[in-house]
C-alpha atoms as a PDB file:
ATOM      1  CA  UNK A   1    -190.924  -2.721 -56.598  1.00  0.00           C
ATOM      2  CA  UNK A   2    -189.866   0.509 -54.950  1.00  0.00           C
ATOM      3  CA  UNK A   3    -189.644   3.943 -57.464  1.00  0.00           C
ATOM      4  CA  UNK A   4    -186.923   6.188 -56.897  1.00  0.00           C
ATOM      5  CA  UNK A   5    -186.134   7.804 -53.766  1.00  0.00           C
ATOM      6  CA  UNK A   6    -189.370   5.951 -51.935  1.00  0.00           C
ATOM      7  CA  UNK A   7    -187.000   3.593 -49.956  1.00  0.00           C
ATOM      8  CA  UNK A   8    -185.451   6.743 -48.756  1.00  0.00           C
ATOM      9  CA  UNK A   9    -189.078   8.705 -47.601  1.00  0.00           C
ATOM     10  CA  UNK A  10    -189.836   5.277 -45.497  1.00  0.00           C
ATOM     11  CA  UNK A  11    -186.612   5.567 -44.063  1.00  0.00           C
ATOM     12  CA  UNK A  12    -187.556   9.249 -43.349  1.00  0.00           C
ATOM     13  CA  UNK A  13    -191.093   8.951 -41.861  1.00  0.00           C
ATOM     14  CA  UNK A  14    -190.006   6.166 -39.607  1.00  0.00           C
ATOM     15  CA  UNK A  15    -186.951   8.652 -38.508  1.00  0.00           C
ATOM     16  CA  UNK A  16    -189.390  10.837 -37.626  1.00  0.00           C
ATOM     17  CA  UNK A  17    -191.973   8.442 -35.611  1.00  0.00           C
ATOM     18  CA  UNK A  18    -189.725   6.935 -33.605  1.00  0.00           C
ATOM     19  CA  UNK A  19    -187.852  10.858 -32.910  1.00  0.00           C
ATOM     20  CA  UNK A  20    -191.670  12.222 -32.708  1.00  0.00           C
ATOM     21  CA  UNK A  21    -191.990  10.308 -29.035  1.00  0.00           C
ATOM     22  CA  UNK A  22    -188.279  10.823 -27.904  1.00  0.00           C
ATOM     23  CA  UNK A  23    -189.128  14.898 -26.600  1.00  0.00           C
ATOM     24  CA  UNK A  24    -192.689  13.843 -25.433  1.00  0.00           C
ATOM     25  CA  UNK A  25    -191.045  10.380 -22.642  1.00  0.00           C
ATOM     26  CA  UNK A  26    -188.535  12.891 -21.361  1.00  0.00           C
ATOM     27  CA  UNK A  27    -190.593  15.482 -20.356  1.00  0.00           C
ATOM     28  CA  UNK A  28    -192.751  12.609 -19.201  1.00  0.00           C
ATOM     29  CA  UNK A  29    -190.068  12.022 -16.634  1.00  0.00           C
ATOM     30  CA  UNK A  30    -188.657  14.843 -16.375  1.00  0.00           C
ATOM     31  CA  UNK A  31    -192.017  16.968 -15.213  1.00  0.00           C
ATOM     32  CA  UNK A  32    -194.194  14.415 -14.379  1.00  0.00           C
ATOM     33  CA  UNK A  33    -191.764  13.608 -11.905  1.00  0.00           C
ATOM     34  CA  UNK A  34    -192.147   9.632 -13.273  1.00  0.00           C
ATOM     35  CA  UNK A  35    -189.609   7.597 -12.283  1.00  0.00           C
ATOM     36  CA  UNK A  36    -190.299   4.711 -13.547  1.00  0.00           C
ATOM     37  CA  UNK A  37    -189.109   4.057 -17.101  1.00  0.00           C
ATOM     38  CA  UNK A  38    -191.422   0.999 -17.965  1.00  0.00           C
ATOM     39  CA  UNK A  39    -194.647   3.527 -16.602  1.00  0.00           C
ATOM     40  CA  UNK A  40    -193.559   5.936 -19.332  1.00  0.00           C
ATOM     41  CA  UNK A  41    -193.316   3.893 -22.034  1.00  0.00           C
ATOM     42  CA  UNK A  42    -196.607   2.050 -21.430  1.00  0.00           C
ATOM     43  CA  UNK A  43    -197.973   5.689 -21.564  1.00  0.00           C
ATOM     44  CA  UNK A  44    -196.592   6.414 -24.768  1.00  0.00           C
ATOM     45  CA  UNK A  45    -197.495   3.167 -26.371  1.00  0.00           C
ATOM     46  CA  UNK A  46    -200.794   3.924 -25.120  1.00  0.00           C
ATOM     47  CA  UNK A  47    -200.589   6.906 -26.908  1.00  0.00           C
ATOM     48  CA  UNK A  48    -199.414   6.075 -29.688  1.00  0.00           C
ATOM     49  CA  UNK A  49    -201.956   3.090 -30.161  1.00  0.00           C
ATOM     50  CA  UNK A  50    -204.774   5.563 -29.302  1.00  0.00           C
ATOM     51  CA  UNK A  51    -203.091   8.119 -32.214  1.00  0.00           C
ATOM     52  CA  UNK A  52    -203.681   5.088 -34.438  1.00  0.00           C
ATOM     53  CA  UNK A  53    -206.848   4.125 -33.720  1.00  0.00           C
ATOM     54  CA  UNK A  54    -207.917   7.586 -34.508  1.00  0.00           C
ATOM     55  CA  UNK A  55    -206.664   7.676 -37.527  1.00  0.00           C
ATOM     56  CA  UNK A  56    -208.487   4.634 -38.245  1.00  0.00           C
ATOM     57  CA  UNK A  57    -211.703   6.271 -37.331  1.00  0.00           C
ATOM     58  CA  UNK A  58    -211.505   9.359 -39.195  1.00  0.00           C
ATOM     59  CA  UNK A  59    -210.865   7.911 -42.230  1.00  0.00           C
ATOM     60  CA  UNK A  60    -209.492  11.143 -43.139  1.00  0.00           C
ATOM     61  CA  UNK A  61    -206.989   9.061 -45.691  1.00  0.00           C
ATOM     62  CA  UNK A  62    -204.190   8.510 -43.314  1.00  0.00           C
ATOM     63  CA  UNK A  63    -203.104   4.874 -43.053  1.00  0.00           C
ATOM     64  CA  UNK A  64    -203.201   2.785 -39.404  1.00  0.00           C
ATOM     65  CA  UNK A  65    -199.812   0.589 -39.258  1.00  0.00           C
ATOM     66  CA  UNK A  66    -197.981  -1.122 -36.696  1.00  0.00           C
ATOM     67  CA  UNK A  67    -194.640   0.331 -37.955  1.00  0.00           C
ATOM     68  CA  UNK A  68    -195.887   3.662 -36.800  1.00  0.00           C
ATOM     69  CA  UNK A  69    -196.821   2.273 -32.951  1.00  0.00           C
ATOM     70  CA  UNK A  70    -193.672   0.424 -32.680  1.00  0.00           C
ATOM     71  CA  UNK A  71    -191.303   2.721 -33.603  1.00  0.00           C
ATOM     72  CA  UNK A  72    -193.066   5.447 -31.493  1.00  0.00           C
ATOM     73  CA  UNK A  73    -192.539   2.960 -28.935  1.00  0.00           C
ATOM     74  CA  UNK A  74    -188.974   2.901 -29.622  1.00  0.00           C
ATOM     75  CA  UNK A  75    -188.649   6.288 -29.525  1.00  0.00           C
ATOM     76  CA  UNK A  76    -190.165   6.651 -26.174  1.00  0.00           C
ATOM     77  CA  UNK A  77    -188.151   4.132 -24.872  1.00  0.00           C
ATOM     78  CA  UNK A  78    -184.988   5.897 -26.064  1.00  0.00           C
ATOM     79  CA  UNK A  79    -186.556   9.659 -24.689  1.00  0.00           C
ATOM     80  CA  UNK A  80    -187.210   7.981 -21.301  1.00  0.00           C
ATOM     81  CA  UNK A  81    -183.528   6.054 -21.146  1.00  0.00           C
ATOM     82  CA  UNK A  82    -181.991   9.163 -21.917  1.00  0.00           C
ATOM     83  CA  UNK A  83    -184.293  11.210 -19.235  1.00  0.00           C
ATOM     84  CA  UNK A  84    -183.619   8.841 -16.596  1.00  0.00           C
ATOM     85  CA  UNK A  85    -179.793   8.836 -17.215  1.00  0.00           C
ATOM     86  CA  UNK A  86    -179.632  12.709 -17.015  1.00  0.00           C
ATOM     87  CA  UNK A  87    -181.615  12.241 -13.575  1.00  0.00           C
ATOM     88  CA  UNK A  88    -179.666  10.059 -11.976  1.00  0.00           C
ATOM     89  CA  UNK A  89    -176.103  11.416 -13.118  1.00  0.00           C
ATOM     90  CA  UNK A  90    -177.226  14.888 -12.199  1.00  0.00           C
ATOM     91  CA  UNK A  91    -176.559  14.705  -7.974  1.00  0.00           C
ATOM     92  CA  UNK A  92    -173.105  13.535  -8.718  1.00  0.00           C
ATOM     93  CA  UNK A  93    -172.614  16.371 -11.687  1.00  0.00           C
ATOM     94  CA  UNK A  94    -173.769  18.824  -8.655  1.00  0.00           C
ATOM     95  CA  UNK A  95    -171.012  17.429  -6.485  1.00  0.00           C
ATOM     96  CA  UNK A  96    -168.681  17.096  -8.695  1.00  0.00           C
ATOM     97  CA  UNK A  97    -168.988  20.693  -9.623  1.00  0.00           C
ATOM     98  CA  UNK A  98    -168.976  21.771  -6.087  1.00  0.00           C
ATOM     99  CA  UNK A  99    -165.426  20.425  -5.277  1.00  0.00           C
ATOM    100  CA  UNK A 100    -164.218  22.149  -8.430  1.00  0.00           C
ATOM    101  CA  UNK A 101    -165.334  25.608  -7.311  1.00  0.00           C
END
């Protein structure tokens, strides 16, 4: 049984894992000059499972889930989608914009 407005924190905090990973898979490929999209999001699960794992370690009264590593996941897959569209769509932007002028 769920009190009162704690279906709507979940819904929050996994908002906020899976946006937590979208920034850090675009600059991934954006400065890391990492093309490949599958490379980044290994990273970032790798990441994320290592945050995790930490967290077990400490103790420090955090809890370890899977929610938290698959949604991070997620977002990194949606950070490094969107990175990798800009990148490729940008040459054609250029010329595009060059005819205009």
């Amino acid at each position: 049984m769920l009190f009162a407005g704690e279906a709507e924190m979940i819904v929050r905090l996994q908002n906020v894992n899976a946006a937590m990973f979208v920034p850090l898979a675009a600059l991934t490929m954006f400065r890391l000059r990492l093309p490949r999209i599958a490379y980044t999001i290994a990273l970032s699960a790798v990441g994320s499972l290592l945050i995790e794992v930490l967290q077990y370690a400490m103790a420090a009264g955090r809890v370890v889930d899977m929610d938290d590593l698959l949604l991070n996941t997620l977002g990194a897959l949606i950070g490094a989608t969107t990175a990798h569209f800009c990148v490729a769509t940008r040459p054609r932007l250029n010329r595009a914009g060059a005819r205009m002028v």
